[in-house]
C-alpha atoms as a PDB file:
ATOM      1  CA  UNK A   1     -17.997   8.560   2.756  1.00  0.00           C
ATOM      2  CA  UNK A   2     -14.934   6.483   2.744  1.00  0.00           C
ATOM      3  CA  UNK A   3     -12.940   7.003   5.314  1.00  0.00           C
ATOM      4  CA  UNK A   4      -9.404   5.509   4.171  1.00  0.00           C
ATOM      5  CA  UNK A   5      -6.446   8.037   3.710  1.00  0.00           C
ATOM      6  CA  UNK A   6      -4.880   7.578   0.774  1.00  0.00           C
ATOM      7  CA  UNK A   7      -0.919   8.532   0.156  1.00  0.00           C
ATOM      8  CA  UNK A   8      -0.497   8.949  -3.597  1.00  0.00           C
ATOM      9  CA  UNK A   9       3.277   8.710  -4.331  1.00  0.00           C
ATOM     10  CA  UNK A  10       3.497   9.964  -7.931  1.00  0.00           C
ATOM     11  CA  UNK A  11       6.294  12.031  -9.670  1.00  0.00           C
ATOM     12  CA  UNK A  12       3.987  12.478 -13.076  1.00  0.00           C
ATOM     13  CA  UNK A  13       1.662  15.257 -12.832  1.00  0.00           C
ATOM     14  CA  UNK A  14      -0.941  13.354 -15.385  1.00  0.00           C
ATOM     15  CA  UNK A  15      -0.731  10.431 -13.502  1.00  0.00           C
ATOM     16  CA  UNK A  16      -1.103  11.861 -10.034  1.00  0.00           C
ATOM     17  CA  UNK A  17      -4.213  13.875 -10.902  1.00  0.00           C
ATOM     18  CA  UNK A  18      -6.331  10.899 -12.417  1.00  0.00           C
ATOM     19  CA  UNK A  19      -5.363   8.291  -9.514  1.00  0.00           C
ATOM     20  CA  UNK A  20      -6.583  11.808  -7.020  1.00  0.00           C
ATOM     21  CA  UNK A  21      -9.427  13.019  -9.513  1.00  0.00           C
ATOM     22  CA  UNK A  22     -10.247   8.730  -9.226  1.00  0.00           C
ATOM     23  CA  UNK A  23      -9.778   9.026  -5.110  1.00  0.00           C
ATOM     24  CA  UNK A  24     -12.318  11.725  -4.828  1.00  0.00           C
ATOM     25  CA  UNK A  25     -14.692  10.845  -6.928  1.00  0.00           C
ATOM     26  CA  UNK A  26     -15.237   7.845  -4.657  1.00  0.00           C
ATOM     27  CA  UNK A  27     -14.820   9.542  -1.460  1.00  0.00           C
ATOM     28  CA  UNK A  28     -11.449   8.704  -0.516  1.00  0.00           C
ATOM     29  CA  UNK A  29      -9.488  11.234   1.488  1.00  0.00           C
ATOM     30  CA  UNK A  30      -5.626  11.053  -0.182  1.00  0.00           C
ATOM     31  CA  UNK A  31      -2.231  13.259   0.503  1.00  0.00           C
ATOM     32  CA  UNK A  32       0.244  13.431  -2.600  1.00  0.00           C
ATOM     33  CA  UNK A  33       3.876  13.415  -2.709  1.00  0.00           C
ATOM     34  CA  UNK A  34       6.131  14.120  -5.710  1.00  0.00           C
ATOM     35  CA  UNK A  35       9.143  12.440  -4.831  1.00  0.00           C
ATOM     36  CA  UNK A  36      10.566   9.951  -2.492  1.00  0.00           C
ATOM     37  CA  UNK A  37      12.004  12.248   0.343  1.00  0.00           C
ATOM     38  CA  UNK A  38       8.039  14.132   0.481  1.00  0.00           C
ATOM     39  CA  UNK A  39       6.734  10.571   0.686  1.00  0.00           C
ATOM     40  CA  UNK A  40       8.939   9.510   3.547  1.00  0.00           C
ATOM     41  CA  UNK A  41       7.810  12.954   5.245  1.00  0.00           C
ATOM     42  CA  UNK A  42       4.193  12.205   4.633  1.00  0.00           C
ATOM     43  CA  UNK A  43       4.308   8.779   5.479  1.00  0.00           C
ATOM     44  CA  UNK A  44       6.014   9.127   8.900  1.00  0.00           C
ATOM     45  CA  UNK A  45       3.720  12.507   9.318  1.00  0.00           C
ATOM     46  CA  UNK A  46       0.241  11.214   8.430  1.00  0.00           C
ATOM     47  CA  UNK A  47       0.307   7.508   8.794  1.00  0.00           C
ATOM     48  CA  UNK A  48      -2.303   6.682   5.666  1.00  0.00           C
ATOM     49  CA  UNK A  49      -4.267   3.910   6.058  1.00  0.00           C
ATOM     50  CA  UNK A  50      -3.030   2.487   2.356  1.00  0.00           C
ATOM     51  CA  UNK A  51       0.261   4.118   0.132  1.00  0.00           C
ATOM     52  CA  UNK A  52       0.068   3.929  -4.204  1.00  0.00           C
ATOM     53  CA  UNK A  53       3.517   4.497  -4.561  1.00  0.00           C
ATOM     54  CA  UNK A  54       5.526   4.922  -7.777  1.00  0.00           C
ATOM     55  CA  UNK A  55       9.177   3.041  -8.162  1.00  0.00           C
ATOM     56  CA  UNK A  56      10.353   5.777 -10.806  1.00  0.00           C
ATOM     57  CA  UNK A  57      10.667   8.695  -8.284  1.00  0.00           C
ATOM     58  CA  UNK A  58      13.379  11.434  -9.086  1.00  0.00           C
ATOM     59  CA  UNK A  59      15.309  11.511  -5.776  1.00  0.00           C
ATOM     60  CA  UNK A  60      14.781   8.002  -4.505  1.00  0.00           C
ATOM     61  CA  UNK A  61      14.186   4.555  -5.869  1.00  0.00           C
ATOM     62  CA  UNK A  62      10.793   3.245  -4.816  1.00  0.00           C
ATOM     63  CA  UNK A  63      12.183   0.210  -3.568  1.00  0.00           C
ATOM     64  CA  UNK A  64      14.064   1.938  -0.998  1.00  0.00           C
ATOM     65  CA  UNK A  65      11.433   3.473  -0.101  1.00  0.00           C
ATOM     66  CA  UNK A  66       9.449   0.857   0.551  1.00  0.00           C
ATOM     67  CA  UNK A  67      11.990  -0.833   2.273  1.00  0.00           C
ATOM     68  CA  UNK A  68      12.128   2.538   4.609  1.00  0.00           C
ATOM     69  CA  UNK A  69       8.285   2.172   5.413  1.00  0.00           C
ATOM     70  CA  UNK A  70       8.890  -1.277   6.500  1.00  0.00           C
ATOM     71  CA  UNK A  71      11.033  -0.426   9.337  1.00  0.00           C
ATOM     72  CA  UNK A  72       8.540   0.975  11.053  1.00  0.00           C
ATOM     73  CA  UNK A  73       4.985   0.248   9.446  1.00  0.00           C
ATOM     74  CA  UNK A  74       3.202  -2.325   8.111  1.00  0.00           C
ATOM     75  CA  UNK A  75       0.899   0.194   6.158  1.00  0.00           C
ATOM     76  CA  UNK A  76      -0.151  -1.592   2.596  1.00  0.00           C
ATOM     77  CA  UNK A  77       1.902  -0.330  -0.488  1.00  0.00           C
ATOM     78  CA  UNK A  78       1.008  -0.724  -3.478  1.00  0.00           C
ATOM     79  CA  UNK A  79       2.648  -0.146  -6.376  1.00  0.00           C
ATOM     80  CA  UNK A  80       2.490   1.468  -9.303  1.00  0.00           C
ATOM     81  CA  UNK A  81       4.520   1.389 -12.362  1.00  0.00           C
ATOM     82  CA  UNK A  82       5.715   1.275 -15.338  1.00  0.00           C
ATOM     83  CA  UNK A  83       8.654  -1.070 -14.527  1.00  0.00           C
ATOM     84  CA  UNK A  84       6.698  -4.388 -16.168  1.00  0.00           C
ATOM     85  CA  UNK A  85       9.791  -6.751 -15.866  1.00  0.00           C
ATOM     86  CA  UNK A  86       9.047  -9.772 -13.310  1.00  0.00           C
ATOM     87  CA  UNK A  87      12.506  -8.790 -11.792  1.00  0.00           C
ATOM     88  CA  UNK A  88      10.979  -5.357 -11.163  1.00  0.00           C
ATOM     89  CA  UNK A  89       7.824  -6.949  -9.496  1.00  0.00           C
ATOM     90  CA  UNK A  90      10.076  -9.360  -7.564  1.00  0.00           C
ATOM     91  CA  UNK A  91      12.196  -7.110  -5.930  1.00  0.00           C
ATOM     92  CA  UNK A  92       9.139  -4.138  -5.172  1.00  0.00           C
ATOM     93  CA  UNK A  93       7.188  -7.261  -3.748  1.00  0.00           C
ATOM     94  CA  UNK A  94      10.282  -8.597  -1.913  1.00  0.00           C
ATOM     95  CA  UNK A  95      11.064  -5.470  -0.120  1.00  0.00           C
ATOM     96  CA  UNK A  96       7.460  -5.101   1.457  1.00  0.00           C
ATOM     97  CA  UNK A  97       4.728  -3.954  -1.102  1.00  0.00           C
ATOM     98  CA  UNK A  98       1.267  -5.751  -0.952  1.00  0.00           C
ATOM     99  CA  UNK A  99       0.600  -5.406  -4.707  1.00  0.00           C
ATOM    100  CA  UNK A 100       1.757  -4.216  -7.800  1.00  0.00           C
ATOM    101  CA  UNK A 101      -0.090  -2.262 -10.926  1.00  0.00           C
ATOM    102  CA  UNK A 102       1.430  -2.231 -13.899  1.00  0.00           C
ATOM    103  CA  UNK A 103       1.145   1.677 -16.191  1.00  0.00           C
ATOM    104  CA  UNK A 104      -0.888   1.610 -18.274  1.00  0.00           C
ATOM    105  CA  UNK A 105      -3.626   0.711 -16.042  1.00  0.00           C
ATOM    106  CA  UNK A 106      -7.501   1.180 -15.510  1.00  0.00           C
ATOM    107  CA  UNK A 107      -8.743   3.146 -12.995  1.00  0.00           C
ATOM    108  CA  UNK A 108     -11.383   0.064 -12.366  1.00  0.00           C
ATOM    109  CA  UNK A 109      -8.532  -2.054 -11.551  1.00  0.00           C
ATOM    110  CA  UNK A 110      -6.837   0.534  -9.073  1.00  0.00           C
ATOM    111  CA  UNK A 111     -10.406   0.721  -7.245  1.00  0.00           C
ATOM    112  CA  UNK A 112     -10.669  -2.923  -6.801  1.00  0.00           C
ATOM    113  CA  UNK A 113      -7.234  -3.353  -5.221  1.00  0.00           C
ATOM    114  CA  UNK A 114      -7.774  -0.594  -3.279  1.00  0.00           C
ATOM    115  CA  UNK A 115     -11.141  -2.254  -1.800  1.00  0.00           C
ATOM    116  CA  UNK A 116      -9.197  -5.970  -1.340  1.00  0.00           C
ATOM    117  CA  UNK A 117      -6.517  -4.143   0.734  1.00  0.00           C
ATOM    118  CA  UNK A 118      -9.415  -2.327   2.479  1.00  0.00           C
ATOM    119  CA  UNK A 119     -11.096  -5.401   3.414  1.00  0.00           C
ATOM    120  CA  UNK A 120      -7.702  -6.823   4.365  1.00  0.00           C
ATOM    121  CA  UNK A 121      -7.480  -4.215   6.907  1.00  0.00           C
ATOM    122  CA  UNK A 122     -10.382  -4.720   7.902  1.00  0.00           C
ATOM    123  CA  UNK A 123     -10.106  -8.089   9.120  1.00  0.00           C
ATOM    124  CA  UNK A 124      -7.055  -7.316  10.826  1.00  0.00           C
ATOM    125  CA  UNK A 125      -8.823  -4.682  13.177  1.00  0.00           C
ATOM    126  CA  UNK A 126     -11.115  -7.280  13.937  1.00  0.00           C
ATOM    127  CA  UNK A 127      -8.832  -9.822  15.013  1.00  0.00           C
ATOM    128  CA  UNK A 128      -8.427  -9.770  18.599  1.00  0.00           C
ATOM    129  CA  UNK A 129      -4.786 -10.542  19.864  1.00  0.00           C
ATOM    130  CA  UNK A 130      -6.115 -13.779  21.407  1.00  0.00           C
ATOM    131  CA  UNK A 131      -7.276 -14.589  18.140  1.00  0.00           C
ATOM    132  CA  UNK A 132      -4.001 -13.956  16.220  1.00  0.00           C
ATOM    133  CA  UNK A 133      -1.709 -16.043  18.272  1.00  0.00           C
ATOM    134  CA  UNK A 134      -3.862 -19.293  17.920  1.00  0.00           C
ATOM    135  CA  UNK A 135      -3.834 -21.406  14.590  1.00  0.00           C
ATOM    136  CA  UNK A 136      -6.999 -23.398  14.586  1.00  0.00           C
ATOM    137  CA  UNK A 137      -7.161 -26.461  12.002  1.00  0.00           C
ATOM    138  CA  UNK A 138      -9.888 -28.982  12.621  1.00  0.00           C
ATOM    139  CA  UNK A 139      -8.903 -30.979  15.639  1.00  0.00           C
ATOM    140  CA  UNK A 140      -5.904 -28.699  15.739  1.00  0.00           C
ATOM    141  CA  UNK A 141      -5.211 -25.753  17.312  1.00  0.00           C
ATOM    142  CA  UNK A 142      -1.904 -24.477  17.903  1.00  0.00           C
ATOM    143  CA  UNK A 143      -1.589 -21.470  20.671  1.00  0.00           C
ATOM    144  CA  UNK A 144       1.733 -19.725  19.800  1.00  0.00           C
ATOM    145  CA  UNK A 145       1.194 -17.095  23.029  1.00  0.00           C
ATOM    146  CA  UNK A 146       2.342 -20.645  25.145  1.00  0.00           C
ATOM    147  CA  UNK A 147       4.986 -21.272  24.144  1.00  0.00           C
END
């Protein structure tokens, strides 16, 4: 079973249940949120290991949102939209998400992003803090824990 919680951030009904009906088919545990102010709740409640967050909420922009998340978590975002406009991109991307989807998308696609950002976090966990102050190139190797 796959263990990564999944906070689906999705105002459309239709769209919410295929990314959840998509989750649990492949044994993904996931919360959902209809709107931005549920989404902060959830977030801040539950901590999920990875948010798919819409930008078109009905209370709150997504950007903001993700700009809310990133004062206090570093949790991978990643958005989904129908905002296709590079600006759009840009600015989500800017403010903190990891990745962007454009609507309409496949739920093939979704998977596969979701399974980068899980081996993403992965690595992290496996990094031990000795290991993510030092920056080893060749001959080179920089400790930035010395100073």
């Amino acid at each position: 079973m796959n263990k990564s919680l999944i906070l689906v951030v999705e105002d459309d009904t239709s769209v919410r249940n295929l990314i959840t009906t998509t989750l649990k088919t492949h044994e993904y545990r996931y919360l959902t949120a209809p709107d931005g102010q549920s989404a902060i709740l959830e977030t801040s409640s539950h901590n999920p290991d990875i948010v798919l967050l819409d930008l078109g909420l009905p209370d709150i922009d997504g950007v903001e949102i993700i700009k809310k998340i990133r004062t206090w978590s570093n949790m991978p975002i990643i958005v989904i939209s129908a905002r296709s406009e590079d600006t759009d991109k840009i600015d989500a991307l800017d403010a903190g998400a990891d990745d962007y989807l454009t609507k309409p998308f496949s739920v093939e696609e979704l998977l596969a992003r979701l399974r980068v950002t899980q081996r993403r976090l992965s690595m992290m966990q496996k990094v031990s803090p000795a290991e993510a102050v030092v920056f080893v190139n060749g001959k080179l190797r920089v400790d930035y824990a010395a100073g």
